[in-house]
N, C-alpha and C. Protein backbone atom coordinates (compact mmCIF):
# COMPACT_ATOMS: atom_id res chain seq x y z
N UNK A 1 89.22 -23.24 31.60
CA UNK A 1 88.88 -23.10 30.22
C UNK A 1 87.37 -22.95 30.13
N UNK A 2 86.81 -22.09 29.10
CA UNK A 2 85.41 -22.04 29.42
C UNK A 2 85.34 -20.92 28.13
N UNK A 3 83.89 -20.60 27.94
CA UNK A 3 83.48 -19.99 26.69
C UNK A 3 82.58 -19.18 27.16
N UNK A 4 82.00 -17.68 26.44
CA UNK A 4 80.95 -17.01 26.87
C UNK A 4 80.62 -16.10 25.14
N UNK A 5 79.35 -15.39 25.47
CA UNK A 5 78.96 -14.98 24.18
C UNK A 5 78.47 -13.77 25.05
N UNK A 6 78.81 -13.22 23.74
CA UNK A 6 79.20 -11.55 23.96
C UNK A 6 78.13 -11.02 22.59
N UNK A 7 77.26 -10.24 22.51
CA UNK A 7 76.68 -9.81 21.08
C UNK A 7 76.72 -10.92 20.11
N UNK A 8 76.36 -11.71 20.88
CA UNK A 8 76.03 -12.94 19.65
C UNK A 8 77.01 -13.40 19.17
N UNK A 9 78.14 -13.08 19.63
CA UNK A 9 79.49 -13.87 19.24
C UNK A 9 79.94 -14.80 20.18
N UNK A 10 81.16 -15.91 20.05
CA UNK A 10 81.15 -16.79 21.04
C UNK A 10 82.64 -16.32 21.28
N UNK A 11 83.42 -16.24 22.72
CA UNK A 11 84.39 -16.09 23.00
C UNK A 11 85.15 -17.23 23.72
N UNK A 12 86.21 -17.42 23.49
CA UNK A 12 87.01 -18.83 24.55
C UNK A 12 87.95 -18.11 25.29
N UNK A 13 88.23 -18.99 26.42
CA UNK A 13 89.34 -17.98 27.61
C UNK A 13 89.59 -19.14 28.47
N UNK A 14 91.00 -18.82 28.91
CA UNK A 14 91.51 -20.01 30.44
C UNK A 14 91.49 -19.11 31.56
N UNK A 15 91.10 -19.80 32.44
CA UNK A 15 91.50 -19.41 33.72
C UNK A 15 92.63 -19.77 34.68
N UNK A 16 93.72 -18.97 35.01
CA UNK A 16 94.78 -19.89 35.62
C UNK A 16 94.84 -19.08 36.81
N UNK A 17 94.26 -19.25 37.94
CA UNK A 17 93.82 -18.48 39.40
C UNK A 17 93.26 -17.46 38.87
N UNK A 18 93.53 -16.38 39.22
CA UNK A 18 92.87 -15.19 38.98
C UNK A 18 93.32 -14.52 37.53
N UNK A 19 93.93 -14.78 36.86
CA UNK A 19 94.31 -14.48 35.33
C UNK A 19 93.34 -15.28 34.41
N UNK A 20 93.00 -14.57 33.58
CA UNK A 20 92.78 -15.48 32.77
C UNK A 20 93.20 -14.50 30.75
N UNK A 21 93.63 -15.70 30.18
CA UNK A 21 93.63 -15.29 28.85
C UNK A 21 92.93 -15.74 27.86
N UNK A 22 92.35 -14.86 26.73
CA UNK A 22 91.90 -15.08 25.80
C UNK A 22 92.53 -16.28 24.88
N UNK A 23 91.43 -17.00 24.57
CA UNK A 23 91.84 -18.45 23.35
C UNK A 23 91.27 -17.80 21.95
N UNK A 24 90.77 -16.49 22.27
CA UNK A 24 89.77 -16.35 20.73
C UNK A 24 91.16 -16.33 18.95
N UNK A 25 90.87 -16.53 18.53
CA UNK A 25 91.81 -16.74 17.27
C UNK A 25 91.44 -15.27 16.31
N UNK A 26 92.29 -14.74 16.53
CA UNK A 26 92.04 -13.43 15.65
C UNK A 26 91.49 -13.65 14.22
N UNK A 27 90.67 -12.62 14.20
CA UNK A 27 89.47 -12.41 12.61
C UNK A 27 88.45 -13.05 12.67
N UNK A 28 88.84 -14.53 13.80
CA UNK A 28 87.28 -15.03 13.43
C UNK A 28 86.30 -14.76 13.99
N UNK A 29 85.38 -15.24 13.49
CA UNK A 29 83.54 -14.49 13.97
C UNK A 29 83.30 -15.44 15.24
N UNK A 30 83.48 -16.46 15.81
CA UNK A 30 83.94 -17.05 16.89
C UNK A 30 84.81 -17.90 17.32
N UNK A 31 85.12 -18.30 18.60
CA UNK A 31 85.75 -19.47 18.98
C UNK A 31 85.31 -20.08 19.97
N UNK A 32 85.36 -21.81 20.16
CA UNK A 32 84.67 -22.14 21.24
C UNK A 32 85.93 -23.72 21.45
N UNK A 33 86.63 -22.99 22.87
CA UNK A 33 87.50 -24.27 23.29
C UNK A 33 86.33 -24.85 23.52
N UNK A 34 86.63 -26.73 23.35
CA UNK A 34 85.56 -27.54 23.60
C UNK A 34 86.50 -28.55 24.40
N UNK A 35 87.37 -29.02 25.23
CA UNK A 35 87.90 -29.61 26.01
C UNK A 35 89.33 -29.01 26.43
N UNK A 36 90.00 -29.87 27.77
CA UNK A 36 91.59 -29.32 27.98
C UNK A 36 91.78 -30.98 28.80
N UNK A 37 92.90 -31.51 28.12
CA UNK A 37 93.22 -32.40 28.89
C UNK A 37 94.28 -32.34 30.23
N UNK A 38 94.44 -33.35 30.74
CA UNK A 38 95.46 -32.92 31.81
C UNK A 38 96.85 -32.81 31.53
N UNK A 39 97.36 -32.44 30.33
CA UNK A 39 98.40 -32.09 30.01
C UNK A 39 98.55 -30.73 29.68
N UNK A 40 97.13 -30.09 29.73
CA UNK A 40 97.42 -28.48 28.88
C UNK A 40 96.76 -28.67 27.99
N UNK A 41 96.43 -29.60 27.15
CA UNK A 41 96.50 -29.65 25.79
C UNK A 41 94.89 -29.13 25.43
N UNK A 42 94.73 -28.25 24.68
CA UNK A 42 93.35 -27.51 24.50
C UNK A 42 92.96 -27.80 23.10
N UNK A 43 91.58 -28.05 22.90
CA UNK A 43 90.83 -28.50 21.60
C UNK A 43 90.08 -27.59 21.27
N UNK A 44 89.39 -27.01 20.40
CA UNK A 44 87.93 -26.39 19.90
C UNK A 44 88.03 -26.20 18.39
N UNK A 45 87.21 -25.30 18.22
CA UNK A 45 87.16 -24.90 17.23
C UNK A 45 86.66 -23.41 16.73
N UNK A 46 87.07 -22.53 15.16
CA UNK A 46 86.61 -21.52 15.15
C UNK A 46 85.68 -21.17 13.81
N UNK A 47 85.19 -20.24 13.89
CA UNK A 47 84.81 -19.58 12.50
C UNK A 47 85.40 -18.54 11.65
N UNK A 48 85.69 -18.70 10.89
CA UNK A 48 86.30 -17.62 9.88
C UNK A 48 85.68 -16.54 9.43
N UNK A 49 85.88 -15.55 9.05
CA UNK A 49 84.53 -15.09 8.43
C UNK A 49 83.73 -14.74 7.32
N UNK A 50 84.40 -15.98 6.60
CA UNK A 50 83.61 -16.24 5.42
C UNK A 50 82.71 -17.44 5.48
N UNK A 51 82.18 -17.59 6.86
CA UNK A 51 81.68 -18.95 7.69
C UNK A 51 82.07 -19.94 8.13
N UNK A 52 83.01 -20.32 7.33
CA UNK A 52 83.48 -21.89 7.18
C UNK A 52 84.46 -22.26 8.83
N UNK A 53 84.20 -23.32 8.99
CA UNK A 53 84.33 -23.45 10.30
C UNK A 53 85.88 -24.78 10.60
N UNK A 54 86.55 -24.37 11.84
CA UNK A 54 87.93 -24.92 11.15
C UNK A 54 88.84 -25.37 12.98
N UNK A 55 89.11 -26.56 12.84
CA UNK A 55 89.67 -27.10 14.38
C UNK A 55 91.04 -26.49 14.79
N UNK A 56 91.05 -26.37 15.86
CA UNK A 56 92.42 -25.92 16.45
C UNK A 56 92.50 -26.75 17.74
N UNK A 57 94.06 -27.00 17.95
CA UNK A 57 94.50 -27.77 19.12
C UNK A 57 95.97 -26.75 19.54
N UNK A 58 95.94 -26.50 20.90
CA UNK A 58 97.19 -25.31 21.68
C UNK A 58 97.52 -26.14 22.95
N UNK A 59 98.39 -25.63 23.12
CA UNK A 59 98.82 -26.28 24.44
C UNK A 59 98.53 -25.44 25.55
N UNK A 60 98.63 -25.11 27.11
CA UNK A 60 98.15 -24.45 27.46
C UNK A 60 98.75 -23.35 27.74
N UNK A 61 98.59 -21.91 27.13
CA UNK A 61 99.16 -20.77 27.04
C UNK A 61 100.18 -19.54 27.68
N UNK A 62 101.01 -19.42 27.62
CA UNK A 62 101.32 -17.87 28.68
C UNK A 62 100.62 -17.00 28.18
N UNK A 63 100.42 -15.92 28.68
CA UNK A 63 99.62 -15.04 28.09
C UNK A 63 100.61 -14.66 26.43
N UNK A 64 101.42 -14.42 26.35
CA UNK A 64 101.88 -13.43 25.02
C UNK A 64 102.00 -14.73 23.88
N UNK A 65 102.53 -15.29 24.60
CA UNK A 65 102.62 -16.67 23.71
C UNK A 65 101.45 -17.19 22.89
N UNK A 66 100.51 -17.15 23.85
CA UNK A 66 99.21 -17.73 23.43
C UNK A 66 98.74 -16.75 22.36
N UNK A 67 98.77 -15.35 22.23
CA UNK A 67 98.32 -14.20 21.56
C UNK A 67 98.88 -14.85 20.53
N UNK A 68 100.65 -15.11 20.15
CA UNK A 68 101.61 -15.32 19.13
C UNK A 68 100.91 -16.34 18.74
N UNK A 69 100.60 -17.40 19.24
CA UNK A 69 99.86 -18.99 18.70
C UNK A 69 98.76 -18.58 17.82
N UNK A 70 98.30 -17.65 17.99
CA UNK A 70 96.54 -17.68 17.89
C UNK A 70 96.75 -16.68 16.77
N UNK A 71 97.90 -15.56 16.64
CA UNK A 71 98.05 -14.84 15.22
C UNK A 71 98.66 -15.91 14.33
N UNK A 72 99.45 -16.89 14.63
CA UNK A 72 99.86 -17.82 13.49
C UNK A 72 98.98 -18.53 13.02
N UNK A 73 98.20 -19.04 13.61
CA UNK A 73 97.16 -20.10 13.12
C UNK A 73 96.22 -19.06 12.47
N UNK A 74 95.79 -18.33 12.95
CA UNK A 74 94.93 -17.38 11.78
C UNK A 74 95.76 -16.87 10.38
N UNK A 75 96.73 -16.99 10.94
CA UNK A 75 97.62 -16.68 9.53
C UNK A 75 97.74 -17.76 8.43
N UNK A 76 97.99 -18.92 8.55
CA UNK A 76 97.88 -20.14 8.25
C UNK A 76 96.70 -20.64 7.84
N UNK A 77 95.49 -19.78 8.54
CA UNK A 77 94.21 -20.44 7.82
C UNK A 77 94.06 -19.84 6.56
N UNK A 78 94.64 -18.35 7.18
CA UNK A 78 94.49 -17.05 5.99
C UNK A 78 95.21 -17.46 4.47
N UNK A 79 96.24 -18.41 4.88
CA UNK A 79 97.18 -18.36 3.28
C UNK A 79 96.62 -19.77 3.29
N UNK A 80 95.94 -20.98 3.60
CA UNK A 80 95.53 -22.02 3.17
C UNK A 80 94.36 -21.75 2.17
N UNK A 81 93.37 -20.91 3.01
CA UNK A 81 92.39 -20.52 1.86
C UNK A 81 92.86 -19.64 1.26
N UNK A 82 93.49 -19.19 0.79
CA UNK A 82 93.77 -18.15 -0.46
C UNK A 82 94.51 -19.19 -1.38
N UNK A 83 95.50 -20.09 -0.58
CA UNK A 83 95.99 -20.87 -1.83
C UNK A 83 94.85 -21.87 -2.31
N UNK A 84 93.62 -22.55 -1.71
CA UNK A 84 92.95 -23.01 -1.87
C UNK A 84 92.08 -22.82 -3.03
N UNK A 85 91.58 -21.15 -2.90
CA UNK A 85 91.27 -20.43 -4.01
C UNK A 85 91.47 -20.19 -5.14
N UNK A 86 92.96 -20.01 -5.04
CA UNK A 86 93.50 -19.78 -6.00
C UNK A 86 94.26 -20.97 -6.74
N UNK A 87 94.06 -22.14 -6.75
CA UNK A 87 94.63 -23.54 -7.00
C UNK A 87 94.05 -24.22 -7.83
């Protein structure tokens, strides 16, 4: 698990031998896993991009799966703030 910045953006990714997959959470302006315990279990956090900044916890990924995880939770942030907004 580990993080790198790319054009001033921050990216998250696992390494599992020579594979590794993306943790970044679609739409946002970054992501940065910040621990993995010895169960899998992965912590960080991202940015949205209306700034506001927002925690996520995954377990540790297959590749397609992890893609599927990471469109739901952006989806979920997506209709929290809109209902938020609109409330």
């Amino acid at each position: 698990m580990g993080n790198y910045l790319s054009s001033g953006v921050y990216h998250a990714f696992l390494k599992d031998g020579a594979a590794f997959t993306s943790l970044d959470i679609p739409g946002a302006s970054s992501t940065l896993a910040t621990g993995i315990n010895d169960s899998g279990v992965i912590a960080g956090y991202y940015t949205d991009a209306s700034g506001v900044t927002h925690g996520f916890v995954t377990t540790t990924p297959e590749p397609l799966s992890a893609t599927l995880l990471l469109i739901g939770l952006a989806a979920f942030a997506g209709l929290r703030r809109s209902l938020l907004s609109h409330g």
